[in-house]
N, C-alpha and C. Protein backbone atom coordinates (compact mmCIF):
# COMPACT_ATOMS: atom_id res chain seq x y z
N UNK A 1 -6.67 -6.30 -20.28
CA UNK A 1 -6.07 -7.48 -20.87
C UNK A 1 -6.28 -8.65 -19.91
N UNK A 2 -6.61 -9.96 -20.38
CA UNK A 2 -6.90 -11.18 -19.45
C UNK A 2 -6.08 -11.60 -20.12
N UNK A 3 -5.04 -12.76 -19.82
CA UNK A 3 -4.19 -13.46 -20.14
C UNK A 3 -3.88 -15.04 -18.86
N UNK A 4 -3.97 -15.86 -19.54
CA UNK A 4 -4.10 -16.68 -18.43
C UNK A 4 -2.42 -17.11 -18.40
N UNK A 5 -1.89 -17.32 -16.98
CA UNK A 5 -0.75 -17.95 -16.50
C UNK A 5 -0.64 -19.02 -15.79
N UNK A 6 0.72 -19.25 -15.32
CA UNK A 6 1.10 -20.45 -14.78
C UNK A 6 1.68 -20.34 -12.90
N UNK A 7 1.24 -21.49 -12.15
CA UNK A 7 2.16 -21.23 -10.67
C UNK A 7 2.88 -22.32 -11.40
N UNK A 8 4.09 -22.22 -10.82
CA UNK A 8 5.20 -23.32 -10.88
C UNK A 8 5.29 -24.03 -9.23
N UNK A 9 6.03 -24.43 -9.93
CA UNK A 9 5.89 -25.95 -9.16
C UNK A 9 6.68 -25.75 -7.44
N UNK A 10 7.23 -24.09 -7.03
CA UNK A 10 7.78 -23.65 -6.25
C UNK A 10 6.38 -22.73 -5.65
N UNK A 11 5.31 -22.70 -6.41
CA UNK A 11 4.28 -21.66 -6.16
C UNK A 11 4.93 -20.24 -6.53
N UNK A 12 5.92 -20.42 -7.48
CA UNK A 12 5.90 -18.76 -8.29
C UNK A 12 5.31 -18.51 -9.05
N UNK A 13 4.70 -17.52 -9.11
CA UNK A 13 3.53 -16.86 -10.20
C UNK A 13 4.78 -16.57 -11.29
N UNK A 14 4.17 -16.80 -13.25
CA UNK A 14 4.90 -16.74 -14.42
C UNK A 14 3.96 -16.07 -15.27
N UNK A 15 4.13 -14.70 -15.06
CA UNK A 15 3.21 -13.97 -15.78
C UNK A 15 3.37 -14.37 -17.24
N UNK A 16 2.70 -14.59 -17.98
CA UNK A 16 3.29 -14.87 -19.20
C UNK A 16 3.86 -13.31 -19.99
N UNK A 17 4.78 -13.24 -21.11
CA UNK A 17 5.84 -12.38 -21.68
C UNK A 17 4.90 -11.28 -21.87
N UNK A 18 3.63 -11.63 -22.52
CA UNK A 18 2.87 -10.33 -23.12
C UNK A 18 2.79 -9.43 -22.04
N UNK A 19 2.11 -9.63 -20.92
CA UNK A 19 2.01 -9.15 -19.68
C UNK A 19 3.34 -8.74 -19.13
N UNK A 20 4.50 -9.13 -18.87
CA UNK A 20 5.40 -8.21 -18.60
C UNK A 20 6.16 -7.61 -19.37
N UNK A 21 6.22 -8.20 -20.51
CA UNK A 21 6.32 -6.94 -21.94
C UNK A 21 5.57 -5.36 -21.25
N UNK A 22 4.41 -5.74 -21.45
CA UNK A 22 3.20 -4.60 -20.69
C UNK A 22 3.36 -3.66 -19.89
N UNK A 23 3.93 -4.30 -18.61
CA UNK A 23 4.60 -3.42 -17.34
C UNK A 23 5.50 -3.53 -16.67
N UNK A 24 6.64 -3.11 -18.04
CA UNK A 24 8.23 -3.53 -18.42
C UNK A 24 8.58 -4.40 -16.91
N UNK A 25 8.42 -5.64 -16.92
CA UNK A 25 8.79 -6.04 -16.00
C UNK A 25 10.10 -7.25 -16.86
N UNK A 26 11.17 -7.30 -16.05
CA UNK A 26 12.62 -7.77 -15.66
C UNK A 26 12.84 -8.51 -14.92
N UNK A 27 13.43 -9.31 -15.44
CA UNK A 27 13.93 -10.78 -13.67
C UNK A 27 14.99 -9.41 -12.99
N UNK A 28 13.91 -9.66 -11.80
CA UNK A 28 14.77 -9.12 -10.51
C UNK A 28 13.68 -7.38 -10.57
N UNK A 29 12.62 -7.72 -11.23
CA UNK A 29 11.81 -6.15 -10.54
C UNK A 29 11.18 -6.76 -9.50
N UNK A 30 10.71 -4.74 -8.79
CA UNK A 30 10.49 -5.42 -7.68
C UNK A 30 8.56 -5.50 -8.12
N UNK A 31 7.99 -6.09 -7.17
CA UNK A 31 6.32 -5.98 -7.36
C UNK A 31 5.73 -5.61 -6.19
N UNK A 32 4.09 -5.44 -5.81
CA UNK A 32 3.85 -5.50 -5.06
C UNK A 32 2.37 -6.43 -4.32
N UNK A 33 2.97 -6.95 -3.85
CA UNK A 33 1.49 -7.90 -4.31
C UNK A 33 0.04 -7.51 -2.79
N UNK A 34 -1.13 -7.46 -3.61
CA UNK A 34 -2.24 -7.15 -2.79
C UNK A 34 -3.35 -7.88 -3.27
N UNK A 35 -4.30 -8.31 -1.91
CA UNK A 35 -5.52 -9.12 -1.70
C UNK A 35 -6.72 -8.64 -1.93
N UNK A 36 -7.42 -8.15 -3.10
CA UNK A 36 -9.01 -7.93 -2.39
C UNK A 36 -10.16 -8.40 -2.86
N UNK A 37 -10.65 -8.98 -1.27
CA UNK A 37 -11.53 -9.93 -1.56
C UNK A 37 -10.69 -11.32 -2.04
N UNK A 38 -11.27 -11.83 -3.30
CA UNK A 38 -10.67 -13.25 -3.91
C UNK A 38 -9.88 -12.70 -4.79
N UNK A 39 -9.07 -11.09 -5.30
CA UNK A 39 -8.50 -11.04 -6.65
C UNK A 39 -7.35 -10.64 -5.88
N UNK A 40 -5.93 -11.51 -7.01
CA UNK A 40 -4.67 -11.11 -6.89
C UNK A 40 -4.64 -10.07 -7.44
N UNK A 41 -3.86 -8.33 -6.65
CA UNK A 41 -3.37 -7.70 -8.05
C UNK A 41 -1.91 -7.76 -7.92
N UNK A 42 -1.21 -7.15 -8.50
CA UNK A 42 0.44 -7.29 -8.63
C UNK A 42 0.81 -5.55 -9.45
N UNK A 43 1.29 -5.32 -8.72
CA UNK A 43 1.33 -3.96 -9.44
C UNK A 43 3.06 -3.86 -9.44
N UNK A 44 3.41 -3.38 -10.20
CA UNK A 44 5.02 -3.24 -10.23
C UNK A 44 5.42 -1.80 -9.67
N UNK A 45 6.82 -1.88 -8.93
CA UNK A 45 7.26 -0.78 -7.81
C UNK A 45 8.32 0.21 -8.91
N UNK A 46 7.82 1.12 -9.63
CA UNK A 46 8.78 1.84 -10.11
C UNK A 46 10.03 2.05 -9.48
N UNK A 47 11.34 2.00 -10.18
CA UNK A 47 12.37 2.47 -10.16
C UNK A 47 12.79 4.02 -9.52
N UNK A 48 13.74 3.91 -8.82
CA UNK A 48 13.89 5.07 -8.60
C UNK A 48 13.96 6.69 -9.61
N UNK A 49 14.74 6.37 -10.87
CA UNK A 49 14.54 6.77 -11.92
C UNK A 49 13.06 7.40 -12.93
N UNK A 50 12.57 6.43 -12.59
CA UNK A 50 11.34 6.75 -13.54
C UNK A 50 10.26 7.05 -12.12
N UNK A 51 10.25 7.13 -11.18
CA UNK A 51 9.25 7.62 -10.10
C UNK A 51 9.68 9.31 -9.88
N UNK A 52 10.73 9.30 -10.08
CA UNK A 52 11.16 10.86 -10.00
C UNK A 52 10.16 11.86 -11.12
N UNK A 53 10.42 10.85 -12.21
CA UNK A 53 9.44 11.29 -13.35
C UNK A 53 8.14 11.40 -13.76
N UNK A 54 7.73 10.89 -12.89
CA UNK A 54 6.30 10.63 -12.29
C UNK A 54 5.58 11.81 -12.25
N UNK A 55 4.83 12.16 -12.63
CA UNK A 55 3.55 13.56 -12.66
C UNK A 55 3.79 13.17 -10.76
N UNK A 56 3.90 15.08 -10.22
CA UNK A 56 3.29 15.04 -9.14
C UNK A 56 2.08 15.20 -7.72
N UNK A 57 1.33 14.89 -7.47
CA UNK A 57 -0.02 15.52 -7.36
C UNK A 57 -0.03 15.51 -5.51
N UNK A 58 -0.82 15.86 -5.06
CA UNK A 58 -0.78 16.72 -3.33
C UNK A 58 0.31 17.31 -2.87
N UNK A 59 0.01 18.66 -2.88
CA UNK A 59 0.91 19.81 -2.74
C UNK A 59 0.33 20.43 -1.00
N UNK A 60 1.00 20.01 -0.05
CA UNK A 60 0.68 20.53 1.01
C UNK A 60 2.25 20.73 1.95
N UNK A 61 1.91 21.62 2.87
CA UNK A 61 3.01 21.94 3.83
C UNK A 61 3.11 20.98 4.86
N UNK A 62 4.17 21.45 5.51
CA UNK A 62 4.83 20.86 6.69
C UNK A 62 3.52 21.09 7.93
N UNK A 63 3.29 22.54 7.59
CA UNK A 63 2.62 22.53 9.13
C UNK A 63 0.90 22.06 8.57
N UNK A 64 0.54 21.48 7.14
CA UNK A 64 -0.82 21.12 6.91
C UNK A 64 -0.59 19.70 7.26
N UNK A 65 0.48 18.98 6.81
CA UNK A 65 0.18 17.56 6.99
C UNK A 65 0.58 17.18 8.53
N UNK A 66 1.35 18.26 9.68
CA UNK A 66 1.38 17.92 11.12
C UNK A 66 0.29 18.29 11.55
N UNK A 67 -0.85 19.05 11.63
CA UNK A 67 -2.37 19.60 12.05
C UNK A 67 -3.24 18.38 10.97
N UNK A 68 -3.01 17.64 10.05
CA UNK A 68 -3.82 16.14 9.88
C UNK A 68 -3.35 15.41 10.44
N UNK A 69 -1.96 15.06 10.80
CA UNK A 69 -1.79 14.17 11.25
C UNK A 69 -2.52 14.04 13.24
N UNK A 70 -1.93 14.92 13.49
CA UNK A 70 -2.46 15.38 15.08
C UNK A 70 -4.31 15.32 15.32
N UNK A 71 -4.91 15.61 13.94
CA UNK A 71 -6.51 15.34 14.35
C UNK A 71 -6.51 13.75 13.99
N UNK A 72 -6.32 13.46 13.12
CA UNK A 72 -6.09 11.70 13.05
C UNK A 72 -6.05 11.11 14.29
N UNK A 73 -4.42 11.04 14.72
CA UNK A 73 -4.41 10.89 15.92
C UNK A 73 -5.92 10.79 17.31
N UNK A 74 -5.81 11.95 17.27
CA UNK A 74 -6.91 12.11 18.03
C UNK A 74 -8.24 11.17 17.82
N UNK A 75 -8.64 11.54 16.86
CA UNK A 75 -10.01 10.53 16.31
C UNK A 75 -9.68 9.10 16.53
N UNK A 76 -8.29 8.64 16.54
CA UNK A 76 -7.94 7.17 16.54
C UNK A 76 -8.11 7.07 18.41
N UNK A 77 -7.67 7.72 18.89
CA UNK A 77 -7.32 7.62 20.19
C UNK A 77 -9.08 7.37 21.25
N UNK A 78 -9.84 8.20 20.58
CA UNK A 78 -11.10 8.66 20.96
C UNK A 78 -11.95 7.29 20.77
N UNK A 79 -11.43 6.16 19.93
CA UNK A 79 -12.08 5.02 19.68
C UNK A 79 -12.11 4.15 20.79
């Protein structure tokens, strides 16, 4: 969807309604805003509620993600 909007006169971005109709956005959600390259994106920060609900995907242990984290480390250190 392209939809063109407005900055106001404070430099707040006014998504227009269709668009936050879209990605149920509410005065007072939260967003998140990111740079790449020249494009704004804005992605909205699910609720605690509906993130619970969220499909969940990477299933790893305690002692898999401390043995990545510790070679990470390392490789960072080695730079």
């Amino acid at each position: 969807m392209i939809v063109k909007g407005v900055v106001g006169t404070k430099g707040e971005l006014l998504p227009p309604k269709r668009i936050r109709d879209r990605l149920h956005l509410k005065s007072g959600s939260t967003v998140i805003y990111r740079v790449e390259v020249s494009r704004l994106i804005i992605e909205p920060v699910p609720d605690l509620m509906t993130a619970i609900k969220l499909p969940k995907f990477g299933k790893t242990t305690v002692d898999e993600f401390e043995k990545e984290r510790q070679e990470l480390a390392m490789e960072v250190s080695r730079r």
